[in-house]
Protein backbone atom coordinates (compact mmCIF):
# COMPACT_ATOMS: atom_id res chain seq x y z
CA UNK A 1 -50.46 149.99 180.65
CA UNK A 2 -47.32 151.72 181.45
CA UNK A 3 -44.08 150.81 179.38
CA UNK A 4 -41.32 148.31 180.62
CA UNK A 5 -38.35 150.09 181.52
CA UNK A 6 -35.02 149.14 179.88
CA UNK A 7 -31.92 149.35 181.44
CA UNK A 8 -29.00 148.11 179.19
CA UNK A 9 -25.39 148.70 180.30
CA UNK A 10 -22.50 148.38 177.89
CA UNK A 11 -18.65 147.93 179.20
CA UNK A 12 -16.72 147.60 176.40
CA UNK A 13 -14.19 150.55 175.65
CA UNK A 14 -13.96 150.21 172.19
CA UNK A 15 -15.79 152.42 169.41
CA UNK A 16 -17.80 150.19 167.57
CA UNK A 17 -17.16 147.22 170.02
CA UNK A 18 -19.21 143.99 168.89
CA UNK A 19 -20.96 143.39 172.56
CA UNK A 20 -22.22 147.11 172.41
CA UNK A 21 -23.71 146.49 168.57
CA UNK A 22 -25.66 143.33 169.84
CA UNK A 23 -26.79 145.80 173.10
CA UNK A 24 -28.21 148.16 170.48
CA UNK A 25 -30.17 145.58 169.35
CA UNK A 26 -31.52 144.38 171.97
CA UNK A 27 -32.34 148.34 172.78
CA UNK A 28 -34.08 148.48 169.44
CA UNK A 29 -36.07 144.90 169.77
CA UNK A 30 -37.42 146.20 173.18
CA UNK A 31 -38.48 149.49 171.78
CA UNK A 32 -40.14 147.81 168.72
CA UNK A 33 -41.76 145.84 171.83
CA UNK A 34 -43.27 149.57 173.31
CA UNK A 35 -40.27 149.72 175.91
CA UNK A 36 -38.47 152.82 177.53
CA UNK A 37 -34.82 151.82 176.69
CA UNK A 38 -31.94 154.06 178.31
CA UNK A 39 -28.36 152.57 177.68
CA UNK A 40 -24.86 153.67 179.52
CA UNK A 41 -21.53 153.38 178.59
CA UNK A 42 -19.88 151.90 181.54
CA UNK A 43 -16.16 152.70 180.48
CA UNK A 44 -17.42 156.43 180.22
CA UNK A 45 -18.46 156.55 183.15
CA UNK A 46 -16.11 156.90 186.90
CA UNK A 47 -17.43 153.95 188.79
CA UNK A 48 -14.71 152.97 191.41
CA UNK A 49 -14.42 149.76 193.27
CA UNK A 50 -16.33 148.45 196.18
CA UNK A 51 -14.25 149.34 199.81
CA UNK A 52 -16.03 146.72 201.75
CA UNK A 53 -16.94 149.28 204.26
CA UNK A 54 -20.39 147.54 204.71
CA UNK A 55 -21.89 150.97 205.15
CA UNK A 56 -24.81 150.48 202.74
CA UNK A 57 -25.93 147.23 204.90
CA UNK A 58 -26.94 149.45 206.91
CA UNK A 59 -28.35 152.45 205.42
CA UNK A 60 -29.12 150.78 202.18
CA UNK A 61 -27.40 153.28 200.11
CA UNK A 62 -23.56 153.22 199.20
CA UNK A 63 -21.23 156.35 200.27
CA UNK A 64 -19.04 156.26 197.61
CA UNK A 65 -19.79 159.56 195.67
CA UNK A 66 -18.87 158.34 191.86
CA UNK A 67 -21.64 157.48 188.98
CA UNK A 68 -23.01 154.60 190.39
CA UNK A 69 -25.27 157.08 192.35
CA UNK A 70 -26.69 158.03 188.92
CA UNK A 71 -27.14 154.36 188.19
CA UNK A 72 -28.91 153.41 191.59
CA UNK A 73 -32.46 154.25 191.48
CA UNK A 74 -32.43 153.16 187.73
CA UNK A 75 -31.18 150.16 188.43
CA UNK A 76 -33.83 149.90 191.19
CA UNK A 77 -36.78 151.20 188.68
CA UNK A 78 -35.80 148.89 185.95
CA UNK A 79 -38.17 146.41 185.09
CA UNK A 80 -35.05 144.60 182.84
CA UNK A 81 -31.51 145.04 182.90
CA UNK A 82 -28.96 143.75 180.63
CA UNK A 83 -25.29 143.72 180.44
CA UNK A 84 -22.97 143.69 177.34
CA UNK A 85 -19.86 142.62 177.79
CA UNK A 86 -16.72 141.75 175.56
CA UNK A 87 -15.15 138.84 176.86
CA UNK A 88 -11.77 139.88 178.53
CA UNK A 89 -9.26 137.12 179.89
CA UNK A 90 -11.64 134.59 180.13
CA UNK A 91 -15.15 136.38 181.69
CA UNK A 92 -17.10 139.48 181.61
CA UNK A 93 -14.96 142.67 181.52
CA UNK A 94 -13.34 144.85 184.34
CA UNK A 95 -16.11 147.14 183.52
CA UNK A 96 -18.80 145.69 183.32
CA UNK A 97 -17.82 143.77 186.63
CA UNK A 98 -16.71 146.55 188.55
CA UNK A 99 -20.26 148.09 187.74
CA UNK A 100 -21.89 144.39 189.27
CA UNK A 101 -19.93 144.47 192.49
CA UNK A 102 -21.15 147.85 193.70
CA UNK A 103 -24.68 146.58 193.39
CA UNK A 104 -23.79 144.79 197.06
CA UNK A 105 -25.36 148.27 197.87
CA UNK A 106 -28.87 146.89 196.77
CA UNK A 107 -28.67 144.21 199.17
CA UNK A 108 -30.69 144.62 202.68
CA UNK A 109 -32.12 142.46 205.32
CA UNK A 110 -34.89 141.59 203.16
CA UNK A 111 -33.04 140.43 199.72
CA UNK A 112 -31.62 142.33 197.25
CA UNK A 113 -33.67 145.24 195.17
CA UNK A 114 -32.74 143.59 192.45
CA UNK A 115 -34.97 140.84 192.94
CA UNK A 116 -37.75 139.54 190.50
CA UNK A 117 -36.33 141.87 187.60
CA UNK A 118 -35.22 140.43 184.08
CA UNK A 119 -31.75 140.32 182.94
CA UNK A 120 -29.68 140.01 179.81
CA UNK A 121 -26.52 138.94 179.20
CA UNK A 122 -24.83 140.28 175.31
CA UNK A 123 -21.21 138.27 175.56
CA UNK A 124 -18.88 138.46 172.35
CA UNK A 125 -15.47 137.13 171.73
CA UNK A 126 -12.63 136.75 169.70
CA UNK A 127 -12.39 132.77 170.00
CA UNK A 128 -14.48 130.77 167.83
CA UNK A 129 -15.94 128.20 170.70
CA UNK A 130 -17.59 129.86 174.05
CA UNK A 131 -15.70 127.26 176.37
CA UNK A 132 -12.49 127.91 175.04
CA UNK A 133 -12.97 131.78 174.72
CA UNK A 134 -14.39 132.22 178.32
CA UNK A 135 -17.49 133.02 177.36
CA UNK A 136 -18.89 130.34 179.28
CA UNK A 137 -17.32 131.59 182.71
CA UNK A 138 -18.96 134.82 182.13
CA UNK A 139 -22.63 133.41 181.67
CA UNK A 140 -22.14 130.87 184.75
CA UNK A 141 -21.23 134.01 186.63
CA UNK A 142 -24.38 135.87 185.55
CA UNK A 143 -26.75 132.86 186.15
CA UNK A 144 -25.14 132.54 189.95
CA UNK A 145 -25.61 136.29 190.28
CA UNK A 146 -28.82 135.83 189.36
CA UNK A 147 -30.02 133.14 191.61
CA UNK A 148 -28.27 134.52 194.05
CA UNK A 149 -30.20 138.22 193.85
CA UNK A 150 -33.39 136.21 193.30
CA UNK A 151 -33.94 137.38 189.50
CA UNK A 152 -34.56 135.70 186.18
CA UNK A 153 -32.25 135.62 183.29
CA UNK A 154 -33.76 136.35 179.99
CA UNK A 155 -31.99 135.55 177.83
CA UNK A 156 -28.08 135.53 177.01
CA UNK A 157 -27.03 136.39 173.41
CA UNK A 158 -23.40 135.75 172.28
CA UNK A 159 -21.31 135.52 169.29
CA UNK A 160 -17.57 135.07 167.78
CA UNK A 161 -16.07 138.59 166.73
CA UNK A 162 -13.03 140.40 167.16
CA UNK A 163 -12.62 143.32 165.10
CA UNK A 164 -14.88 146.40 165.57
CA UNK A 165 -18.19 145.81 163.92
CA UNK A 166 -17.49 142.52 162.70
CA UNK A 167 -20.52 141.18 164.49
CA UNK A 168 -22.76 143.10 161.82
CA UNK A 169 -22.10 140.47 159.10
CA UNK A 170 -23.82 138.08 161.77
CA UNK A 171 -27.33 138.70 160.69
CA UNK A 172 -28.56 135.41 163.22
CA UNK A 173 -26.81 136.48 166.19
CA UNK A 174 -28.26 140.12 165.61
CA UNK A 175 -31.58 138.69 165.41
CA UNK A 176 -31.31 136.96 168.33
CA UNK A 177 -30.54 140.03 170.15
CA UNK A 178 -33.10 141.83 168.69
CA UNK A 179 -35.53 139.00 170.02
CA UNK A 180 -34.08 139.09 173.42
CA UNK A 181 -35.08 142.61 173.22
CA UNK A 182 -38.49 142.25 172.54
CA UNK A 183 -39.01 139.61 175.04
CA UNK A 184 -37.66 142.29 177.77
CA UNK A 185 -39.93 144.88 176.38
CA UNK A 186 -42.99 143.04 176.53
């Protein structure tokens, strides 16, 4: 049997950022699971917007010539994919939504490539409730995106914490990401 591919992509900037501790966790559950895990950090990387030129709906391939051409086919090969976010003004970050909207390119006449793979959502925030933080914006968005691409969600993991690594003296919430990990890896 051939190993589930991983796909997590983190879009926090920060060193140590909470959402991106949780991500490695869920990197490390799915490995403990037998998974192939590969992880990017999306504020590393230069992913610009989408220019509604519509030229992919028609050649099913985007001609923007940034990193998101890296992250095509293994978005495509990925059995799961999950995105961490911080929570940002009330919903996922710039980042990590920037890096969503370009995969309009993996939409065709037949549904998006997208379709039938797992996804993750890793939220954290400074606020201590998810309604009043944003938090639950971000995961309505995800579950919409995923309906809408035909795909299941996973699992979403999230926790309160603000300063960098704070979320490490959350030994439940890392658990739970670890979990969500092994679930995608089986």
């Amino acid at each position: 049997m051939t190993a589930k591919q991983i796909l997590i992509l983190k879009s926090s900037p920060r060193k140590r950022a909470n959402s991106s501790l949780l991500a490695d966790q869920v990197a490390a559950g799915a490995r403990d699971s037998g998974a192939t895990v590969e992880s990017f950090d999306l504020h590393t990387l230069n992913i610009r917007p989408c220019d509604a030129c519509d030229f992919c709906q028609g050649a099913a391939e985007c001609v923007i010539n940034d990193d998101m051409q890296m992250l095509y086919p293994k978005l495509r090969s990925a059995d799961a994919i999950v995105v961490a976010s911080p929570i940002y003004w009330f919903t996922l970050s710039a980042q990590a939504k920037l890096c969503i909207d370009r995969w309009y390119a993996l939409e065709g006449p037949g549904g998006s490539a997208l379709a039938g793979k797992q996804f993750g959502l890793v939220l954290t925030y400074g606020d201590v409730d998810p309604y009043t933080s944003g938090a639950v914006n971000a995961i309505r968005t995800f579950q919409d995106m995923c309906r809408y691409i035909k795909a299941d969600v996973a699992g979403i993991v999230y926790g309160t914490a603000s300063d960098p690594g704070e979320i490490q003296s959350q030994p439940k919430v890392l658990e739970q990401a670890f979990e969500l990990g092994r679930r995608l890896g089986r």
